[in-house]
N, C-alpha and C. Protein backbone atom coordinates (compact mmCIF):
# COMPACT_ATOMS: atom_id res chain seq x y z
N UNK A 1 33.59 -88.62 -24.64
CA UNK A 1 33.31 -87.57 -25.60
C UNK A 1 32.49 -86.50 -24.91
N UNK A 2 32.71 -84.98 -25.43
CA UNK A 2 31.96 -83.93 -24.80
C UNK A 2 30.81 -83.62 -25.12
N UNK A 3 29.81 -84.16 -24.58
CA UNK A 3 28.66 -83.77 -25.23
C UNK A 3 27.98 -82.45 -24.73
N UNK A 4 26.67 -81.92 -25.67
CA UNK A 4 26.74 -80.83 -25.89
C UNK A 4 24.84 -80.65 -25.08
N UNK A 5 24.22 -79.75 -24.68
CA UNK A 5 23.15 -79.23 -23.97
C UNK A 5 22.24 -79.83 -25.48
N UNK A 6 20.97 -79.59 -24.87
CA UNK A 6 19.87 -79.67 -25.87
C UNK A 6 19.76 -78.44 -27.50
N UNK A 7 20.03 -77.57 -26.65
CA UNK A 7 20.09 -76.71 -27.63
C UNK A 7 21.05 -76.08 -28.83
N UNK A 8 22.37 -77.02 -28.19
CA UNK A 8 23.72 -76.93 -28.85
C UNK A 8 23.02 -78.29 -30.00
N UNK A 9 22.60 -79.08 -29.58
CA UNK A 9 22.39 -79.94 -30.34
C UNK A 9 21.27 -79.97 -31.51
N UNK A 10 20.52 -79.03 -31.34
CA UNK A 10 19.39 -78.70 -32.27
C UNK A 10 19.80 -77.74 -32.81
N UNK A 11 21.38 -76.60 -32.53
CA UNK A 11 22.10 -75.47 -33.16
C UNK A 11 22.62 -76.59 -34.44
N UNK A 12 23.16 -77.51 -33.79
CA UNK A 12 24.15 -77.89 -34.75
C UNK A 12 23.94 -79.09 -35.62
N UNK A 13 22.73 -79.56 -36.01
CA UNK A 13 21.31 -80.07 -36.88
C UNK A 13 21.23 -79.04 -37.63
N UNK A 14 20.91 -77.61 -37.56
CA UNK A 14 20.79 -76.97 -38.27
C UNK A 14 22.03 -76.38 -39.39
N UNK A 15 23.36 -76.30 -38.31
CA UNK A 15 24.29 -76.19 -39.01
C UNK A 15 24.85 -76.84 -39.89
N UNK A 16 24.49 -78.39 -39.65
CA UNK A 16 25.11 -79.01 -40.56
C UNK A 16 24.09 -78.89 -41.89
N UNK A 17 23.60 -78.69 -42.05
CA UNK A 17 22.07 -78.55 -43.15
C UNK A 17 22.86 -76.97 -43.92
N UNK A 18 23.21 -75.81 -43.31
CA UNK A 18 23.44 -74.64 -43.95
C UNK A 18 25.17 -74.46 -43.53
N UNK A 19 26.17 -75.63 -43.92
CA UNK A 19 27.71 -75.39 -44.01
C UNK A 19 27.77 -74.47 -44.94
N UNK A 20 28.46 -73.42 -44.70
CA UNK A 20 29.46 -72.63 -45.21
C UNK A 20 30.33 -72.87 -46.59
N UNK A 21 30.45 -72.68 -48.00
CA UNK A 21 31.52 -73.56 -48.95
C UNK A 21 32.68 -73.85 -48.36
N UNK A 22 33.49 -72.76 -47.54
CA UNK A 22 35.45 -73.67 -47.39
C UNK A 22 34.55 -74.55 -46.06
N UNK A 23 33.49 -74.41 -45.34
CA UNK A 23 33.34 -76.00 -44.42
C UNK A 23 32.97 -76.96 -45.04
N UNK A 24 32.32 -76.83 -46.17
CA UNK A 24 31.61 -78.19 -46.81
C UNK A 24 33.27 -78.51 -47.83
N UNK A 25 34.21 -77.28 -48.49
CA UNK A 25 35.34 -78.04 -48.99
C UNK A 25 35.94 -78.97 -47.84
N UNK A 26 36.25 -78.22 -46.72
CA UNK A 26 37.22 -78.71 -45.59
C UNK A 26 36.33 -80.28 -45.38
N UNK A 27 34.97 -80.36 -45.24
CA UNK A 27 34.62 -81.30 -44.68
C UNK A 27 34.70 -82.71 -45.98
N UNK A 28 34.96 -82.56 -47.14
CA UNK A 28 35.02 -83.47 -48.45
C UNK A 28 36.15 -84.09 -47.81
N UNK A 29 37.57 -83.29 -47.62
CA UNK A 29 38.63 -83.55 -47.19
C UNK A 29 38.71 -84.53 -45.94
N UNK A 30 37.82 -83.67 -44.48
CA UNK A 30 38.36 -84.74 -43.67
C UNK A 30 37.30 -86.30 -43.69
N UNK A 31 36.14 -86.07 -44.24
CA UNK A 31 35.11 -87.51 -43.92
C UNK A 31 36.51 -87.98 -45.31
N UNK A 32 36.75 -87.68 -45.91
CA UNK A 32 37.53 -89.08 -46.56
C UNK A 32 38.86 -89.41 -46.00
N UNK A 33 38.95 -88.97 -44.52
CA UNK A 33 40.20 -89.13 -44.13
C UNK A 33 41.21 -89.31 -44.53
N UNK A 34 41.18 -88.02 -44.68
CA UNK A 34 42.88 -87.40 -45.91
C UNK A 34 43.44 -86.81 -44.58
N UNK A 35 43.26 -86.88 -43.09
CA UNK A 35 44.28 -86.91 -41.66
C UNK A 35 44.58 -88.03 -41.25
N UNK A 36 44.21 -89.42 -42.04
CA UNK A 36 44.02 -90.53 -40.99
C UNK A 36 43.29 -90.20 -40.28
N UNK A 37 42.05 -89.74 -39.63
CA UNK A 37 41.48 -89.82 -38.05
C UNK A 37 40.11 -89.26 -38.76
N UNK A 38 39.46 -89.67 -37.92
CA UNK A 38 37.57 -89.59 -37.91
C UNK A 38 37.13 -88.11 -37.40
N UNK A 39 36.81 -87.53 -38.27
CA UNK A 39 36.17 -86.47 -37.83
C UNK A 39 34.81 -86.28 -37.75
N UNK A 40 34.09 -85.28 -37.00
CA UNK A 40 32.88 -85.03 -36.82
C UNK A 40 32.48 -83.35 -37.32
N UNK A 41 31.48 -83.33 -38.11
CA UNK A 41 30.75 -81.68 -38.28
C UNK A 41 30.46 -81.40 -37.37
N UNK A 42 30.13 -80.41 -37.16
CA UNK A 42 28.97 -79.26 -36.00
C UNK A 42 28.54 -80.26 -35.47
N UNK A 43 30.23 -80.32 -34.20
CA UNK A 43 29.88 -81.78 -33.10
C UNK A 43 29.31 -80.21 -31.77
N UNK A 44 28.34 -80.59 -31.13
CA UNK A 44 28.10 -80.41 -30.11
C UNK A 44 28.78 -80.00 -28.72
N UNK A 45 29.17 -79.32 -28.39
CA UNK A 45 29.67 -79.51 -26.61
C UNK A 45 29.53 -78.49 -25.84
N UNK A 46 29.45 -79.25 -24.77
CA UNK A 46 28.15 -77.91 -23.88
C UNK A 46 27.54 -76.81 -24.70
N UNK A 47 27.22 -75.89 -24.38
CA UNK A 47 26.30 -75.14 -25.33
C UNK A 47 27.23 -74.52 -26.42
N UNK A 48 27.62 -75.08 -27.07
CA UNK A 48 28.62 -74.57 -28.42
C UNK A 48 28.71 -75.92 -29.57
N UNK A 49 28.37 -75.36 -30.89
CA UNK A 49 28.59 -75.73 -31.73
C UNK A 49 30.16 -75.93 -32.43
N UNK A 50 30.80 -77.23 -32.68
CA UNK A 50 32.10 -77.51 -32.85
C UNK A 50 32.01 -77.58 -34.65
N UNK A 51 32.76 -76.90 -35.28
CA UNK A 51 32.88 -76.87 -36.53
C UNK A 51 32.95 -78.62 -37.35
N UNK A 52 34.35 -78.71 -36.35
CA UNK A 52 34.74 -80.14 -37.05
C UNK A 52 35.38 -80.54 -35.38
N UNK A 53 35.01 -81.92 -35.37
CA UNK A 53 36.09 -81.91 -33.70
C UNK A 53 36.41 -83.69 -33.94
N UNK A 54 37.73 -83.92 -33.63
CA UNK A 54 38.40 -85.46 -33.57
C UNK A 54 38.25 -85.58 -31.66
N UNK A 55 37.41 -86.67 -31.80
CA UNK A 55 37.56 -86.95 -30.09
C UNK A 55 39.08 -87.85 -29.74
N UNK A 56 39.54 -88.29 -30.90
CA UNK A 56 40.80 -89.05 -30.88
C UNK A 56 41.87 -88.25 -30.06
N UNK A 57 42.04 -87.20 -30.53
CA UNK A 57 43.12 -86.32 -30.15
C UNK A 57 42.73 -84.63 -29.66
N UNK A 58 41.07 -84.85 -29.35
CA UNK A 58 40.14 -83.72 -28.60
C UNK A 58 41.01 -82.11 -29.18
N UNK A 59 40.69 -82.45 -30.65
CA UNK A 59 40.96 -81.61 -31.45
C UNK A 59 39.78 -80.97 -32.19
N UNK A 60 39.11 -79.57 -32.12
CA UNK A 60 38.17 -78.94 -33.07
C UNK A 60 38.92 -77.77 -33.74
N UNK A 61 38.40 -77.33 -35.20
CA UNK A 61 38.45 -77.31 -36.12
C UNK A 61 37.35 -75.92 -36.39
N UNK A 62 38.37 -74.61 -36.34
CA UNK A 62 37.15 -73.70 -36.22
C UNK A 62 37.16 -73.31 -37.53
N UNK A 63 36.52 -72.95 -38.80
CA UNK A 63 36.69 -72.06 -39.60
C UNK A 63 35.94 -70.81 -40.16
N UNK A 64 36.92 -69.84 -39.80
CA UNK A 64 36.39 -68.32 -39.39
C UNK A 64 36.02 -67.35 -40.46
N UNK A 65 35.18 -66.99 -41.13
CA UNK A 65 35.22 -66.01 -41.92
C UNK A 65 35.44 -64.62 -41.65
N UNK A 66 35.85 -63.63 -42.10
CA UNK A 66 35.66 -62.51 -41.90
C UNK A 66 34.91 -61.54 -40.91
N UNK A 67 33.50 -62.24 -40.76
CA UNK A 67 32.72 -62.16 -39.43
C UNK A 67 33.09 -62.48 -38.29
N UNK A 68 34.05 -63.04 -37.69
CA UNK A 68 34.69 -63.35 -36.49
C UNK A 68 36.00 -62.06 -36.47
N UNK A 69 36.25 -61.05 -37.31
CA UNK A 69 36.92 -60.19 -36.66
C UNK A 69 36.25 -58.88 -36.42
N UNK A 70 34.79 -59.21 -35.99
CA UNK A 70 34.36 -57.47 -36.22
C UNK A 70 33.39 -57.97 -35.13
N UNK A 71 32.97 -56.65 -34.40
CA UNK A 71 32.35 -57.13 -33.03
C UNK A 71 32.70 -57.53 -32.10
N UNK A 72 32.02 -57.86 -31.01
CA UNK A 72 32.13 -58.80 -29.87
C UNK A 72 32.71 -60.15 -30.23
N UNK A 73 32.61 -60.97 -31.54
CA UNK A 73 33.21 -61.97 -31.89
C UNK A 73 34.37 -62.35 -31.48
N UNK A 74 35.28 -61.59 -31.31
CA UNK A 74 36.63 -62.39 -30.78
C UNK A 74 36.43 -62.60 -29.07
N UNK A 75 36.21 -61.39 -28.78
CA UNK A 75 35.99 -61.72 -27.36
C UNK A 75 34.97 -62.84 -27.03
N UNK A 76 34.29 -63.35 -28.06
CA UNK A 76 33.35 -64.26 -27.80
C UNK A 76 33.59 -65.71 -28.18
N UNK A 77 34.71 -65.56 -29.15
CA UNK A 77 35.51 -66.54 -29.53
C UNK A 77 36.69 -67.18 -28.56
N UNK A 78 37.22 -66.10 -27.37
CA UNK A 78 38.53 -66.06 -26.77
C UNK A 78 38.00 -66.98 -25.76
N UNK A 79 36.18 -66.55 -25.50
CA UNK A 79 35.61 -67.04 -23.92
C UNK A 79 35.50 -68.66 -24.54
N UNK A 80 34.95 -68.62 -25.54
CA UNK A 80 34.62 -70.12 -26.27
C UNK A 80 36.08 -70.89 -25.64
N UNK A 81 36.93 -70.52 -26.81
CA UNK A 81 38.51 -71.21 -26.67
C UNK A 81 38.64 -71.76 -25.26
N UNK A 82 38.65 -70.68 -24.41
CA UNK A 82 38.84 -70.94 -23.36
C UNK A 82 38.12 -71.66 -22.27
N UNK A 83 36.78 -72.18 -23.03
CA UNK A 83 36.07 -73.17 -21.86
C UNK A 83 36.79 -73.94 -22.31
N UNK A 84 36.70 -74.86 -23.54
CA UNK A 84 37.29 -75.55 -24.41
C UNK A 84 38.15 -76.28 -24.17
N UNK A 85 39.85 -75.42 -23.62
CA UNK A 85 40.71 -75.69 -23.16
C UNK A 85 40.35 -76.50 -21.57
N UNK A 86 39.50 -76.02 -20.83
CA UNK A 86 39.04 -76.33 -19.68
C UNK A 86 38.58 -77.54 -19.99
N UNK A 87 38.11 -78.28 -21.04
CA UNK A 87 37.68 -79.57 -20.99
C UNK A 87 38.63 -80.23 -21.71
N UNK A 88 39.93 -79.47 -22.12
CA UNK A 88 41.03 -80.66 -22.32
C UNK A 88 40.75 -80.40 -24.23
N UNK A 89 40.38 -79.30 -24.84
CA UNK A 89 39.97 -79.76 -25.78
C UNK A 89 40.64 -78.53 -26.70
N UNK A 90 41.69 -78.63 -27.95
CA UNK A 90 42.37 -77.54 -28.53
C UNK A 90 41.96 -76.64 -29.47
N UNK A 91 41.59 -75.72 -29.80
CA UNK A 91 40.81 -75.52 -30.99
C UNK A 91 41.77 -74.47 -32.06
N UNK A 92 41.79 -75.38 -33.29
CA UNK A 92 42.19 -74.56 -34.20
C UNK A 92 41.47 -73.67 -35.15
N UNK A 93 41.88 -72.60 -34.81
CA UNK A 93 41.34 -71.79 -36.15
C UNK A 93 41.57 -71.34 -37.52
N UNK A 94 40.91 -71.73 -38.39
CA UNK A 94 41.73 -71.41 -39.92
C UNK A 94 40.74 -70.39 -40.52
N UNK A 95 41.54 -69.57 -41.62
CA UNK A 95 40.48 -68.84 -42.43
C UNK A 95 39.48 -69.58 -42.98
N UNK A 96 38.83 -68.84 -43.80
CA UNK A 96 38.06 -69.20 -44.73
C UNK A 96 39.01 -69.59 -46.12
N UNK A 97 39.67 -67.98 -46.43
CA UNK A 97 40.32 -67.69 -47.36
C UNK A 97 41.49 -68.72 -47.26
N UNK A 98 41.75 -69.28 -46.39
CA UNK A 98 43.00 -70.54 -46.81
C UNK A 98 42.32 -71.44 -46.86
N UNK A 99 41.15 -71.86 -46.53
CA UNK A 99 40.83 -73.13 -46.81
C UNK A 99 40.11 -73.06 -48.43
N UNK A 100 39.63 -71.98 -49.14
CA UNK A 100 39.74 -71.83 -50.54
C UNK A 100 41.16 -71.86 -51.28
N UNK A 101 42.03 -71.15 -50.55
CA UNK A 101 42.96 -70.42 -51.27
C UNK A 101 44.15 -71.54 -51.33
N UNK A 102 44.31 -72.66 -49.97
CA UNK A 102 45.57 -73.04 -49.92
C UNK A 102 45.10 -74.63 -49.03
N UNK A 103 44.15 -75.62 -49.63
CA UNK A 103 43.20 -77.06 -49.11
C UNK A 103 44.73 -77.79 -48.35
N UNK A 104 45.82 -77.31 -49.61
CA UNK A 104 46.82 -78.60 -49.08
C UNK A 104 47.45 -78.04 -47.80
N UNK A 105 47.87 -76.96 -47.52
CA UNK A 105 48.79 -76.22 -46.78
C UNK A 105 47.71 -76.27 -45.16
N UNK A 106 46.30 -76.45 -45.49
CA UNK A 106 45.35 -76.25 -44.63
C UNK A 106 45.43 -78.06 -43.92
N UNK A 107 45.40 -78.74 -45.12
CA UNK A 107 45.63 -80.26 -44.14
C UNK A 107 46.47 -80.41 -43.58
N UNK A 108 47.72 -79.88 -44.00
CA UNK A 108 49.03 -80.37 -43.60
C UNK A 108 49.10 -79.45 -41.98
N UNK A 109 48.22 -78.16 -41.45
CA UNK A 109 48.67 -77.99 -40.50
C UNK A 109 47.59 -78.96 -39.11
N UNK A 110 46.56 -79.16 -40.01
CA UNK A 110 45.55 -80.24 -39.20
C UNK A 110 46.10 -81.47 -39.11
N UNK A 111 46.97 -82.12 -40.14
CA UNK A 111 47.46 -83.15 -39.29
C UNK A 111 48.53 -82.87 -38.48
N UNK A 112 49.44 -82.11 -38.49
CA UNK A 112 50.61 -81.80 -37.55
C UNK A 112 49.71 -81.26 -36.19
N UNK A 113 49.20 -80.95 -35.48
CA UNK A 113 47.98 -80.38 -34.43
C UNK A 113 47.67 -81.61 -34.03
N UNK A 114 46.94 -82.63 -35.09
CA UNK A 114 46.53 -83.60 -34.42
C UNK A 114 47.38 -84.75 -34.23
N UNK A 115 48.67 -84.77 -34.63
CA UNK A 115 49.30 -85.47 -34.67
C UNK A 115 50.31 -85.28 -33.06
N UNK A 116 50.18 -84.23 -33.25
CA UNK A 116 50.87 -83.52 -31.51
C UNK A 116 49.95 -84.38 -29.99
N UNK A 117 48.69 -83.92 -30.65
CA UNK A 117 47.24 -84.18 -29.53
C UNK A 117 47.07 -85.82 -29.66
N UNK A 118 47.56 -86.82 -30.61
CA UNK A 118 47.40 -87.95 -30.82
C UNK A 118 48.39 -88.65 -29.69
N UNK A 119 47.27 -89.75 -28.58
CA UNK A 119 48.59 -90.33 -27.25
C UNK A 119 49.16 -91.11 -28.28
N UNK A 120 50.76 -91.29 -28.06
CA UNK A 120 51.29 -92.97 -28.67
C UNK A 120 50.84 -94.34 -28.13
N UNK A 121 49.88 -94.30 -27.10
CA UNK A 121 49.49 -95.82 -26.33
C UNK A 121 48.18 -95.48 -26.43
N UNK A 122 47.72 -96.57 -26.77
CA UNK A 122 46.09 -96.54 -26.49
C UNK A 122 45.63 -96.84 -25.06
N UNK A 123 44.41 -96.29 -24.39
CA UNK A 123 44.24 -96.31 -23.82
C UNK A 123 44.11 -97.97 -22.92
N UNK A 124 44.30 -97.82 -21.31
CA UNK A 124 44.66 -99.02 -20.52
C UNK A 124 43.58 -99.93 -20.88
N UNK A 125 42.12 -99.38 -21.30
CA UNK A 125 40.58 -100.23 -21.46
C UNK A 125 40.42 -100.25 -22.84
N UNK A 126 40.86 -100.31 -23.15
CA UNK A 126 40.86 -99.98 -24.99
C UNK A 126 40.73 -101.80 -25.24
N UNK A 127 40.95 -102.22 -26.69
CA UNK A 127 41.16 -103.54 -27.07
C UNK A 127 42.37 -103.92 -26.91
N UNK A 128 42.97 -105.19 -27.37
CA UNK A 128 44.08 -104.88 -27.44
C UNK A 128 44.36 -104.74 -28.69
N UNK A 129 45.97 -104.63 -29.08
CA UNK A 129 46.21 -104.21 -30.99
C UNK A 129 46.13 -105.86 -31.13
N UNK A 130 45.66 -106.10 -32.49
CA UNK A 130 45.79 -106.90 -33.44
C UNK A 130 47.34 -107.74 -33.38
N UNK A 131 47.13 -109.15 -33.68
CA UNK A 131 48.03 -110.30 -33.54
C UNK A 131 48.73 -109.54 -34.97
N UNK A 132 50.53 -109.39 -35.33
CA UNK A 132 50.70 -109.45 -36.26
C UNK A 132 50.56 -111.02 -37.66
N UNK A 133 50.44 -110.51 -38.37
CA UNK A 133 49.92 -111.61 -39.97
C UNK A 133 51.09 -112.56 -39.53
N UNK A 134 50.59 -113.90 -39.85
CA UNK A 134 51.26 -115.42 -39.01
C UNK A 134 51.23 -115.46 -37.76
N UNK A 135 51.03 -114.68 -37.14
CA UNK A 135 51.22 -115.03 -35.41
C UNK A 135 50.02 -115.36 -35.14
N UNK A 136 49.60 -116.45 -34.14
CA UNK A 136 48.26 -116.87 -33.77
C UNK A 136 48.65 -117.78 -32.79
């Protein structure tokens, strides 16, 4: 997992304390794992705060309000993306306004993303899977 500097980590303590409404809707949605998969809030990595991020399928979860198209923001968003990608890691961005406007249309493209980024084999050190029911 990517962990994040000291100060990404005391950013994103704070963030999770002052979520946003469509992050605190979005986030009802994924802690009850309505993707199948475990998500994390304002996960940490290197000095950047991750909205929502699945280390399963090294998927984060940006959601942008209106303030990310004015300013330096995109260009500051493009440099983000792009460390991101450098650590293997995809980031989606959704409105605000769809995650009010359209919850179902908003899961359905988070699980197709993570469902892409999801390996079919678990890893070689992993456990192994479970005996199927009667077999022993």
């Amino acid at each position: 997992m990517l962990k994040g500097t000291g100060k990404a980590y005391r950013t994103s303590r704070n963030l999770r304390r002052t979520m946003s409404l469509p992050e605190i809707l979005l986030w009802r949605q994924l802690k009850g794992r309505a993707t199948g998969r475990k998500w994390r809030k304002q996960h940490p990595a290197g000095p950047f705060s991750l909205d929502f991020y699945c280390d399963a399928c090294l998927l984060c979860i940006e959601v942008d309000g209106e303030a990310h198209d004015r300013g330096d923001r995109p260009a500051r968003d493009a440099g983000r993306d792009a460390w991101l990608v450098k650590h293997g890691i995809e980031t989606l961005r959704i409105s605000a306004t769809d995650v009010l406007g359209n919850m179902e249309g908003v899961l359905l493209l988070i699980d197709l993303h993570a469902r892409k980024r999801t390996p079919l084999h678990r890893p070689p050190d992993g456990p192994p899977p479970p005996a199927p029911p009667g077999e022993d």
